[in-house]
N, C-alpha and C. Protein backbone atom coordinates (compact mmCIF):
# COMPACT_ATOMS: atom_id res chain seq x y z
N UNK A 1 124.12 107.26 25.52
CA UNK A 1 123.40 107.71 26.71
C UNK A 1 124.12 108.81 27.44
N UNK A 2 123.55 109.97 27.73
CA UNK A 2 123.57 111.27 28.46
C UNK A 2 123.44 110.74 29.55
N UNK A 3 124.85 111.36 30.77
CA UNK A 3 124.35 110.43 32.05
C UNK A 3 123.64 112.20 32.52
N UNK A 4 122.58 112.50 33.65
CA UNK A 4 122.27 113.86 33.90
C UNK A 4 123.40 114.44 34.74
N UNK A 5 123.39 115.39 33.96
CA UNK A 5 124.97 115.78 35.17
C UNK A 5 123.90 116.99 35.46
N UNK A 6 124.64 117.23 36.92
CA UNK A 6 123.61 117.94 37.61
C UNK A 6 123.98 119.64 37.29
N UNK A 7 124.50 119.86 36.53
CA UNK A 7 124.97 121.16 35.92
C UNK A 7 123.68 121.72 34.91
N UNK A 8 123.15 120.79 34.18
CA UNK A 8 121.97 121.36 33.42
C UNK A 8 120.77 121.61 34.71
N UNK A 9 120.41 120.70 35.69
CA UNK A 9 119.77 120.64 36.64
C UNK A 9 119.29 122.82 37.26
N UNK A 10 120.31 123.10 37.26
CA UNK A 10 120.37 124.25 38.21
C UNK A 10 119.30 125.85 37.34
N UNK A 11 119.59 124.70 36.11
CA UNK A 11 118.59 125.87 35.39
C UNK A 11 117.22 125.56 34.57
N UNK A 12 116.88 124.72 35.49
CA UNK A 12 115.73 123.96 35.19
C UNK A 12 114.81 125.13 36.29
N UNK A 13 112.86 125.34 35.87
CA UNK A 13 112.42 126.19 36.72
C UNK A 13 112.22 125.57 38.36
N UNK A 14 112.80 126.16 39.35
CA UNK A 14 112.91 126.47 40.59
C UNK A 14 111.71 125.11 40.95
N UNK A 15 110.57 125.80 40.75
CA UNK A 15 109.28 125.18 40.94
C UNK A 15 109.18 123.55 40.59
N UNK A 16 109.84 123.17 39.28
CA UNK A 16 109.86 122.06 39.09
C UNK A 16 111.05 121.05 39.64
N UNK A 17 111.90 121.74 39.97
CA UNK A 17 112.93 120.73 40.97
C UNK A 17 112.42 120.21 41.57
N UNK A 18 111.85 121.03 42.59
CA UNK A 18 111.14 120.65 44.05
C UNK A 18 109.84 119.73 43.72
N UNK A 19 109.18 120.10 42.91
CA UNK A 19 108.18 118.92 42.62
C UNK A 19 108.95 117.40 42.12
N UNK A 20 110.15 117.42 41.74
CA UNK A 20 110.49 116.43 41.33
C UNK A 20 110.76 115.43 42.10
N UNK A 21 111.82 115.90 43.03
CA UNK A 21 112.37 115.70 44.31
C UNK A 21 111.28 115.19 45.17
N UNK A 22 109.74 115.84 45.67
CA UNK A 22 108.93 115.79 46.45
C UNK A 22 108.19 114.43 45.76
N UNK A 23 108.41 114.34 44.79
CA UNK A 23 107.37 113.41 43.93
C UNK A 23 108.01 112.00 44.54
N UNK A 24 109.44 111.96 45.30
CA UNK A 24 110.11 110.41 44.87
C UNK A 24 109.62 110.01 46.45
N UNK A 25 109.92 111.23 47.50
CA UNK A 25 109.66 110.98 48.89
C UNK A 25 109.12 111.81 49.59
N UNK A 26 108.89 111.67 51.03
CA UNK A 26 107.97 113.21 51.78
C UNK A 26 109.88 113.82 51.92
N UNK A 27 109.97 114.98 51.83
CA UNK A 27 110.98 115.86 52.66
C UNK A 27 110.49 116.87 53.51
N UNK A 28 111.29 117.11 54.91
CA UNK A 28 111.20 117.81 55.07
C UNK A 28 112.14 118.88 54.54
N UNK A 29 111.79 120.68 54.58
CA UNK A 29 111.95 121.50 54.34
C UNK A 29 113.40 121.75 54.43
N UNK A 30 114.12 121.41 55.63
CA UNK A 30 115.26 121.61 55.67
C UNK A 30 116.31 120.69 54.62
N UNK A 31 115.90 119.28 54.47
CA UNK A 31 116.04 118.71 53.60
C UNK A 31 116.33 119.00 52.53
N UNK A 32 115.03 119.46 52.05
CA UNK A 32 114.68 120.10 50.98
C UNK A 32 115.71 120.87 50.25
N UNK A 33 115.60 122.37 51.24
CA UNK A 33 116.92 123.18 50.66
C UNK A 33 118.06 122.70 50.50
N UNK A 34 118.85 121.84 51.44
CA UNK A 34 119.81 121.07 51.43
C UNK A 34 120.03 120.49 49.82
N UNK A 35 119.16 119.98 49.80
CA UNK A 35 119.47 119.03 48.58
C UNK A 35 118.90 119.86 46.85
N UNK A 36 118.57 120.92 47.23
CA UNK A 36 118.32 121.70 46.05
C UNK A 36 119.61 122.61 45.91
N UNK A 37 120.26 123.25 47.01
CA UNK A 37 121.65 123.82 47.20
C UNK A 37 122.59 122.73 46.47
N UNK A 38 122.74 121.80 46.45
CA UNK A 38 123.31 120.78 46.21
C UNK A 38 123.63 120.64 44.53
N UNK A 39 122.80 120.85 43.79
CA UNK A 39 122.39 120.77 42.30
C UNK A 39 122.55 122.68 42.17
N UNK A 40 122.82 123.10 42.98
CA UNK A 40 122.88 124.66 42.55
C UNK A 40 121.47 125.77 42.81
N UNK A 41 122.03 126.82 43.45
CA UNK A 41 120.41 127.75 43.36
C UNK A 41 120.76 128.79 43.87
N UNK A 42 120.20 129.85 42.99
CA UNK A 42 120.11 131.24 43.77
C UNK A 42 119.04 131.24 44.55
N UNK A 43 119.62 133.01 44.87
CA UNK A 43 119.07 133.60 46.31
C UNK A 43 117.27 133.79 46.11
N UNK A 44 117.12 134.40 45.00
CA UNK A 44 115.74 134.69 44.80
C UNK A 44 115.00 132.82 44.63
N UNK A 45 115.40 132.43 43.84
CA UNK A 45 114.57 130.88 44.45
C UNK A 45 114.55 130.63 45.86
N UNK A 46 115.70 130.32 46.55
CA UNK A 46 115.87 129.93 47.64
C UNK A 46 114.31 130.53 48.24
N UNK A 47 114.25 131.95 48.46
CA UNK A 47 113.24 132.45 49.09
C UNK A 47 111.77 132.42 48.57
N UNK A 48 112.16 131.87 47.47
CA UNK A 48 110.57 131.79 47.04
C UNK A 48 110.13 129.94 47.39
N UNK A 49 110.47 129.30 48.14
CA UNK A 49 110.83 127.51 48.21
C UNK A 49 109.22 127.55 49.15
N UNK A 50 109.43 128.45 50.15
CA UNK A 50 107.90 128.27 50.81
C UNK A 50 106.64 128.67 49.94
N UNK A 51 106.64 129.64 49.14
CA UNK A 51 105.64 129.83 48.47
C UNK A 51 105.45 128.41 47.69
N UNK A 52 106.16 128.24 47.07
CA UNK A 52 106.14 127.19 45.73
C UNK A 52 105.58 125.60 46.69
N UNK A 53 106.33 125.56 47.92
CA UNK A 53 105.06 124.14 48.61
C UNK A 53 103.81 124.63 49.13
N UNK A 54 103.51 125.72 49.03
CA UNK A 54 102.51 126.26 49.43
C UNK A 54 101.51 125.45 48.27
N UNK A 55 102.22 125.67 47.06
CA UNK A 55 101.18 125.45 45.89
C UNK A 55 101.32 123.80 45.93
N UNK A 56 102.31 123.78 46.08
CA UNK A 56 102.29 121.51 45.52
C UNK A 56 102.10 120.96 46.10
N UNK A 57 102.33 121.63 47.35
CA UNK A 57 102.74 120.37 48.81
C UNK A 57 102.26 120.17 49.45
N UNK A 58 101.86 118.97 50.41
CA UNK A 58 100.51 119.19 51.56
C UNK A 58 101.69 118.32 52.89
N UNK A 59 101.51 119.53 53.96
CA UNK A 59 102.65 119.89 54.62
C UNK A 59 101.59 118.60 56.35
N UNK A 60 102.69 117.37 56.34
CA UNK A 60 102.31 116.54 57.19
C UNK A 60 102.49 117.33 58.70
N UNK A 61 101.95 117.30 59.71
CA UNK A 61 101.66 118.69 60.81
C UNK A 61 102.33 117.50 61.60
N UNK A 62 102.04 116.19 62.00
CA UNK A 62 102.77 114.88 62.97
C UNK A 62 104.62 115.48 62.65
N UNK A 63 105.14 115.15 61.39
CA UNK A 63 106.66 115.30 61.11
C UNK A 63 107.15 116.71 60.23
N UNK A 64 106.29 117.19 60.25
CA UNK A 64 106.76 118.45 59.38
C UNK A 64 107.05 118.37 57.88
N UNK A 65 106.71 117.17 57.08
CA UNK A 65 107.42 117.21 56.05
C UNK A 65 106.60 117.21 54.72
N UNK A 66 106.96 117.41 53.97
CA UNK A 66 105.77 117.68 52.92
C UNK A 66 106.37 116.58 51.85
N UNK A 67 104.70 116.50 51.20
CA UNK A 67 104.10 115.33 50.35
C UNK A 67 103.73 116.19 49.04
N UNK A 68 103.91 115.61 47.85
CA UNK A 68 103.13 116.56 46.56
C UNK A 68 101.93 116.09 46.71
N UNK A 69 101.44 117.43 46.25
CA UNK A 69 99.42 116.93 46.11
C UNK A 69 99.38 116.67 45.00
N UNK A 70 98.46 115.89 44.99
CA UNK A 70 97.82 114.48 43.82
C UNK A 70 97.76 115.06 41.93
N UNK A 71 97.55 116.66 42.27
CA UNK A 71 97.13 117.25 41.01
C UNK A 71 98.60 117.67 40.42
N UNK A 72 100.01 117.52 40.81
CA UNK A 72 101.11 117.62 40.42
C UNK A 72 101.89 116.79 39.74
N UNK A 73 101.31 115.52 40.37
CA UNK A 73 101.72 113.86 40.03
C UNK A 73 102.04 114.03 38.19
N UNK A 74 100.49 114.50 37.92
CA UNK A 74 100.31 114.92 36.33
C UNK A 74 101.53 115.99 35.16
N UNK A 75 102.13 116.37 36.02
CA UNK A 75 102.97 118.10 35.60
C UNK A 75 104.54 117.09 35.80
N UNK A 76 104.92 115.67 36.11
CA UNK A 76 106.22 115.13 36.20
C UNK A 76 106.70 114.55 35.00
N UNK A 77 107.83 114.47 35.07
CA UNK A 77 108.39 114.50 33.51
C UNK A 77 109.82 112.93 33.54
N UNK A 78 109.10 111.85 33.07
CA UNK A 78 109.71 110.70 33.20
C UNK A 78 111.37 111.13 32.92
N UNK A 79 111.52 111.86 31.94
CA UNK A 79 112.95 111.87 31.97
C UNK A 79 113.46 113.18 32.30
N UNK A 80 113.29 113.50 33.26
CA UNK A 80 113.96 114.55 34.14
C UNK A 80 115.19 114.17 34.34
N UNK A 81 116.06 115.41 34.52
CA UNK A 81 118.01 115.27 34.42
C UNK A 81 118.30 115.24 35.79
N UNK A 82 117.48 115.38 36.55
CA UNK A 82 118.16 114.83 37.95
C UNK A 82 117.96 113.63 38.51
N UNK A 83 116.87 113.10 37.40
CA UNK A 83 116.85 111.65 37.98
C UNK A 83 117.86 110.41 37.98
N UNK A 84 118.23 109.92 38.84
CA UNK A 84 118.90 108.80 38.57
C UNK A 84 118.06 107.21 37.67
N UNK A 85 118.84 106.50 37.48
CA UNK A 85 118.27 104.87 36.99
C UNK A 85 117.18 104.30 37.87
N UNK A 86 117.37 104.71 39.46
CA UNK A 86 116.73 104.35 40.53
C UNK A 86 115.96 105.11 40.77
N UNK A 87 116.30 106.34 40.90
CA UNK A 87 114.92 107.46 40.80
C UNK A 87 114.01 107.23 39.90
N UNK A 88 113.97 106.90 38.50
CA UNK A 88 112.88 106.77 37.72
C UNK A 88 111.88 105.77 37.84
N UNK A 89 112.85 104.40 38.32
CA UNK A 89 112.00 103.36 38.31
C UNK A 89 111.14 103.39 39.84
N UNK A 90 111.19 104.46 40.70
CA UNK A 90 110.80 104.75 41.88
C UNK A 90 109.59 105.55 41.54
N UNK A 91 109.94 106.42 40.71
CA UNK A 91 108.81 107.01 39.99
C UNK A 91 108.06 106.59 39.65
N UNK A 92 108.38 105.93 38.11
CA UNK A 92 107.15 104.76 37.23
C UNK A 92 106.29 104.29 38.50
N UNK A 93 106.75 103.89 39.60
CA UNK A 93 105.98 102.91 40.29
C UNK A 93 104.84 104.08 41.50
N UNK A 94 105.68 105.05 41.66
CA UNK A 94 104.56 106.14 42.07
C UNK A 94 103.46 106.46 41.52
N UNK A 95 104.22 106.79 39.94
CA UNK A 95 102.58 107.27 39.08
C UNK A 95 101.66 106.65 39.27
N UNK A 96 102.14 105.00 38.96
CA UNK A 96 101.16 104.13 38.28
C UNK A 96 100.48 104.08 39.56
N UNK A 97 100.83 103.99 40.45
CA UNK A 97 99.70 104.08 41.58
C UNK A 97 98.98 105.34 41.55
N UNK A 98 99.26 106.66 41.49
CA UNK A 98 98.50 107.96 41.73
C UNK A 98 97.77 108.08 40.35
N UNK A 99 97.83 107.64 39.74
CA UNK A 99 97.45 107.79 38.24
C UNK A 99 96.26 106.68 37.60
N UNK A 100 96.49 106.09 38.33
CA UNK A 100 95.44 105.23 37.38
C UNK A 100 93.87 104.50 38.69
């Protein structure tokens, strides 16, 4: 077993981090970057982070924080390298609700 070291993570596409991440909980934005800086990222992603929830995310207006929309749920990838043991099984239990 490959544990994910977060070194492959950083060159995974921009777009799909953030859906990954967004898929487990709502974040807000600041969050967000925080914890994508974290796993590594350039400058040109960084600035493209609002466009890209523009497309996935449906942005809660009460807390500011954004949720993936329903049609993304589909585009997640059970064994993603940033997931932890706990992240996945957090997952499985997301899909199966948005999914079926």
């Amino acid at each position: 077993g490959s544990s994910g070291s977060s070194g492959t993570i950083s060159q995974r596409p921009y777009r799909d981090r953030v859906i990954h991440l967004l898929a487990l909980k709502a974040y807000k934005k600041p969050e967000l970057l925080a914890r994508l800086q974290k796993d590594g990222v350039n400058q040109k992603d960084k600035n493209s982070l609002g466009a890209i929830l523009q497309q996935v995310a449906n942005l809660n207006s009460k807390d500011l924080s954004y949720t993936l929309k329903d049609y993304v749920f589909k585009e997640l990838q059970r064994d993603w390298p940033g997931y932890s043991e706990i992240d996945r099984r957090s997952l499985e239990s997301v899909l199966s609700r948005k999914l079926n």
